[in-house]
C-alpha atoms as a PDB file:
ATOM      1  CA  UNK A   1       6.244  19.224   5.348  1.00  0.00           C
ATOM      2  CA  UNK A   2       3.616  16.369   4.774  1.00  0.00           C
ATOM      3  CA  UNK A   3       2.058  16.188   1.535  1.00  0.00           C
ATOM      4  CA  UNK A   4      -1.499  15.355   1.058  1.00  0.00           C
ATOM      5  CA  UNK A   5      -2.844  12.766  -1.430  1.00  0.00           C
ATOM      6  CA  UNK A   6      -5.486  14.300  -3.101  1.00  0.00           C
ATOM      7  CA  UNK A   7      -8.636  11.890  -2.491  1.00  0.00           C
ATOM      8  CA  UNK A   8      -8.325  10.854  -6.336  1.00  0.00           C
ATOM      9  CA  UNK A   9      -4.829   9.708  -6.104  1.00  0.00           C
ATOM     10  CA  UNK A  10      -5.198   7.486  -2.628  1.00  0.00           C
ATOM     11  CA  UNK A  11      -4.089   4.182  -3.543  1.00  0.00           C
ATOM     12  CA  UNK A  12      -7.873   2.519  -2.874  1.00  0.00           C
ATOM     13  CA  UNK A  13      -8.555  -0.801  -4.956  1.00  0.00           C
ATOM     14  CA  UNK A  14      -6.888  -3.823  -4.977  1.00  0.00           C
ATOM     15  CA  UNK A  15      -6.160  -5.344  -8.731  1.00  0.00           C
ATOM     16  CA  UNK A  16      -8.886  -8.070  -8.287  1.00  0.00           C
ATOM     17  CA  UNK A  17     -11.207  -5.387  -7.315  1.00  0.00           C
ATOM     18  CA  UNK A  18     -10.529  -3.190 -10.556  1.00  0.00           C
ATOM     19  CA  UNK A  19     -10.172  -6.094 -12.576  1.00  0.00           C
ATOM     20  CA  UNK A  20     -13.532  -6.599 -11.835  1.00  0.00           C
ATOM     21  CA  UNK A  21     -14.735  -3.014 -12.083  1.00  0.00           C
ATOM     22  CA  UNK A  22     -13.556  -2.573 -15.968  1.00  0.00           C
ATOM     23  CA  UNK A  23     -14.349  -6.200 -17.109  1.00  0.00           C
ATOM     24  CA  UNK A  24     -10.543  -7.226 -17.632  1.00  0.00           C
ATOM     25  CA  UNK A  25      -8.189 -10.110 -16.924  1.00  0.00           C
ATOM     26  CA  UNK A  26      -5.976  -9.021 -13.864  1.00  0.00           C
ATOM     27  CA  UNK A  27      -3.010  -9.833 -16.326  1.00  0.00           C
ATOM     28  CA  UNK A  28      -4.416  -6.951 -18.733  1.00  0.00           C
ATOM     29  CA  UNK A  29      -3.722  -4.448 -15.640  1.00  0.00           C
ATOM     30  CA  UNK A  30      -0.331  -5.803 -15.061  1.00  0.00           C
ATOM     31  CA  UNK A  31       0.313  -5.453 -18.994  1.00  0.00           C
ATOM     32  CA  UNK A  32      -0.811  -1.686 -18.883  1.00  0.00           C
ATOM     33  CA  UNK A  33       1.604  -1.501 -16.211  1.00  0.00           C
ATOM     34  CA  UNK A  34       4.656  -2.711 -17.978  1.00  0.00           C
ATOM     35  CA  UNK A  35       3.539  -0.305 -20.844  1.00  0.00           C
ATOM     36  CA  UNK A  36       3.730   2.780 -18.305  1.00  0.00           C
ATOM     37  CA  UNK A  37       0.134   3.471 -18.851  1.00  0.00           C
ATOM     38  CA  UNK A  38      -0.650   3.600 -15.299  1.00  0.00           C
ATOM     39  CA  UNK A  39       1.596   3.387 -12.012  1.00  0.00           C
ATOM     40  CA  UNK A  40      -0.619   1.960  -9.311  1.00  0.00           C
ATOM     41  CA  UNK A  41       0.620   1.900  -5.484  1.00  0.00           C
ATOM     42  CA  UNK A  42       2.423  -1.053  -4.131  1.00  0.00           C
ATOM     43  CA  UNK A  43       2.747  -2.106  -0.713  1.00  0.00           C
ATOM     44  CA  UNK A  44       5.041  -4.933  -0.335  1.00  0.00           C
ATOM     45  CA  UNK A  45       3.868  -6.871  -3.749  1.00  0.00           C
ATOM     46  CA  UNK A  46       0.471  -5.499  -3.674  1.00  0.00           C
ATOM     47  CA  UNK A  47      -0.630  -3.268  -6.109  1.00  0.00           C
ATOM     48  CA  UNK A  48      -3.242  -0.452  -4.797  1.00  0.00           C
ATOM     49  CA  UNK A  49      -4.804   1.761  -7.954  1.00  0.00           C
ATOM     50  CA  UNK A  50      -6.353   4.823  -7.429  1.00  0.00           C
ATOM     51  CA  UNK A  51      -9.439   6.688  -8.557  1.00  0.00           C
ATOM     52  CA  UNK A  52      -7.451   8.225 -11.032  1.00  0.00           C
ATOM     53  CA  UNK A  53      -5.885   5.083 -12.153  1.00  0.00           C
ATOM     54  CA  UNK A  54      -8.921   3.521 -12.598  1.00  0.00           C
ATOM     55  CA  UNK A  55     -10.066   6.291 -14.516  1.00  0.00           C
ATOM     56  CA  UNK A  56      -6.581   6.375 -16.951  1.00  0.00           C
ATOM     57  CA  UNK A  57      -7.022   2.416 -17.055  1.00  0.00           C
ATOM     58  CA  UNK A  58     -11.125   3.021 -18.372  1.00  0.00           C
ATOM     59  CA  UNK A  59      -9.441   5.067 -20.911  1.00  0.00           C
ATOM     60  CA  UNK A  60      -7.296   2.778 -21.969  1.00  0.00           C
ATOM     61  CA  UNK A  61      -9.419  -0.284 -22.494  1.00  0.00           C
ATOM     62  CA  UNK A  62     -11.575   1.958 -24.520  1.00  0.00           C
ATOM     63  CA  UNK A  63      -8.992   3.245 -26.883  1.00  0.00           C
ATOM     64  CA  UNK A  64      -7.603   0.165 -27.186  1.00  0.00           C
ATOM     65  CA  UNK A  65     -10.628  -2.338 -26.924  1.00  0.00           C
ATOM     66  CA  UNK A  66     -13.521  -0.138 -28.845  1.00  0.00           C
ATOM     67  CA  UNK A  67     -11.566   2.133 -30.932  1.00  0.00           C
ATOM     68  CA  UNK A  68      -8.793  -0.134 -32.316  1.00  0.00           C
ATOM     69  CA  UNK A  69      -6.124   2.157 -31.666  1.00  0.00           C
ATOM     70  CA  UNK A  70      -2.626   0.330 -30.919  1.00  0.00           C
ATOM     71  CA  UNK A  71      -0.355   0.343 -27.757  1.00  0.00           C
ATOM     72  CA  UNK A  72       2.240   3.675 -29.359  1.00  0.00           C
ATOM     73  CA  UNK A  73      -1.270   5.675 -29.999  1.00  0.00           C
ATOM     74  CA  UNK A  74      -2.446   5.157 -26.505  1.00  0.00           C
ATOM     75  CA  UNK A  75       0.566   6.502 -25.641  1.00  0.00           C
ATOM     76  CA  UNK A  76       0.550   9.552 -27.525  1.00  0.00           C
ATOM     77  CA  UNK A  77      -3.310  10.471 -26.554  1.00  0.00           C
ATOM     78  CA  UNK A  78      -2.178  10.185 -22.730  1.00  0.00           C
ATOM     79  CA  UNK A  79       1.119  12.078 -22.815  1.00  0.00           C
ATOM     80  CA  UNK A  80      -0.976  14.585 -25.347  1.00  0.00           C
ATOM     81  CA  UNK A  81      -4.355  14.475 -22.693  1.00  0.00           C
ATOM     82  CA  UNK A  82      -1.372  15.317 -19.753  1.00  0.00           C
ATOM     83  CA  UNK A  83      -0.024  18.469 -21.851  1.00  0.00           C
ATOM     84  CA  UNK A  84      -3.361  19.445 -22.320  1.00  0.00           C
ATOM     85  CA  UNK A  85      -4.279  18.935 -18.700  1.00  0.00           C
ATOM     86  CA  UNK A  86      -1.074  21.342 -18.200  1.00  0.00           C
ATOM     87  CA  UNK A  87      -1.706  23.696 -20.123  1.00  0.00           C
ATOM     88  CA  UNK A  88      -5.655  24.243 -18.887  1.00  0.00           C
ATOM     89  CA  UNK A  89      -4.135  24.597 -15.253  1.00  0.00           C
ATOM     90  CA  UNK A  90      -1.146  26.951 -16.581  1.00  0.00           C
ATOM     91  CA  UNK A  91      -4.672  29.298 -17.920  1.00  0.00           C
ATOM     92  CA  UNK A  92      -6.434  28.933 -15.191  1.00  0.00           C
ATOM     93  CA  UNK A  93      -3.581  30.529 -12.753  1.00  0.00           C
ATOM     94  CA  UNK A  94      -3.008  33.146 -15.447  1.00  0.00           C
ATOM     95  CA  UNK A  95      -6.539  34.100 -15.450  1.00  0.00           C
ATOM     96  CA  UNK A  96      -6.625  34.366 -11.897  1.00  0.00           C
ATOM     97  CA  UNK A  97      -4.156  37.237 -12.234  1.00  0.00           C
ATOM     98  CA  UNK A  98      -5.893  38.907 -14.651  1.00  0.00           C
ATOM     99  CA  UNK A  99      -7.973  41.946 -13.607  1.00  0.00           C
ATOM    100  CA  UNK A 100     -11.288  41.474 -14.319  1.00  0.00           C
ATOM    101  CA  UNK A 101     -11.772  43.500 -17.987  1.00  0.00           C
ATOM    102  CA  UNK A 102      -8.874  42.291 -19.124  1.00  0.00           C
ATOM    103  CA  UNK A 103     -10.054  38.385 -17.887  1.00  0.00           C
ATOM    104  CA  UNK A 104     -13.379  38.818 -19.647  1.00  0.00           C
ATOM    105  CA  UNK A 105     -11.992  40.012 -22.971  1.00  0.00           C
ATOM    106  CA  UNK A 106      -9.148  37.261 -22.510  1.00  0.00           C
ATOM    107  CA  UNK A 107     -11.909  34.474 -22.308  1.00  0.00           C
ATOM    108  CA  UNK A 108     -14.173  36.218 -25.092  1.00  0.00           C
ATOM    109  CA  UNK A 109     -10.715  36.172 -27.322  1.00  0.00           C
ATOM    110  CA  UNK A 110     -10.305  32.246 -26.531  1.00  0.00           C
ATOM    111  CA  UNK A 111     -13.930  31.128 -27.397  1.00  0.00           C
ATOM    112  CA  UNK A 112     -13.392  32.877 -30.875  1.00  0.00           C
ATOM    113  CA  UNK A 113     -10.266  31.009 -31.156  1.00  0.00           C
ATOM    114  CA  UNK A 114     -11.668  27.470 -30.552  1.00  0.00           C
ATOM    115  CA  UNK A 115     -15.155  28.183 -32.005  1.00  0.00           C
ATOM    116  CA  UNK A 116     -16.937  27.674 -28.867  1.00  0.00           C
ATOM    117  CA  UNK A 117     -19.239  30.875 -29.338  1.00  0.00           C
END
């Protein structure tokens, strides 16, 4: 079976190319590499990023470069942002089984819980 890249994760951009895009040294990429904050493509030597590591990388640069917050917090906000990205996809499927009523009232119940009412 042949999996699909989702158009967000095709390896796209070369690192001069998003170097460019965010306003960093090509070394600061490479750094956020060795960190494990992002894991872009490589073909032979070349690195390829994606949409979506361009977009982790944005997020990065502005926890890091605008909010002051050091390399072991970035890491916690991603691995937290990933459970959280879990979690909403884990709802969504569960919802999706839900008869209707039972969704609605489900949903209602969740607003009240995070005060989005």
């Amino acid at each position: 079976m042949v999996r699909r890249i989702q158009d967000s994760d095709r390896p796209l951009y070369l690192i001069s190319v998003v170097s460019k895009m965010l306003e960093v040294h090509p070394q600061t990429l490479r750094m956020y590499e060795r960190e494990g904050f992002v894991t872009p493509h490589r073909i032979n030597r070349q690195r390829l990023y994606s949409e979506k590591d361009v977009e982790r990388l944005n997020l990065v640069i502005e926890l890091t470069k605008e909010l002051g917050v050091n390399k072991a917090g970035v890491d916690i906000i991603l691995r937290m942002r990933g459970r959280l990205e879990t979690m909403q996809r884990e709802v969504a499927e569960l919802m999706g089984l839900l008869d209707e009523d039972i969704r609605r009232d489900f949903e209602k119940r969740l607003k009240a819980m995070f005060g989005e009412e």
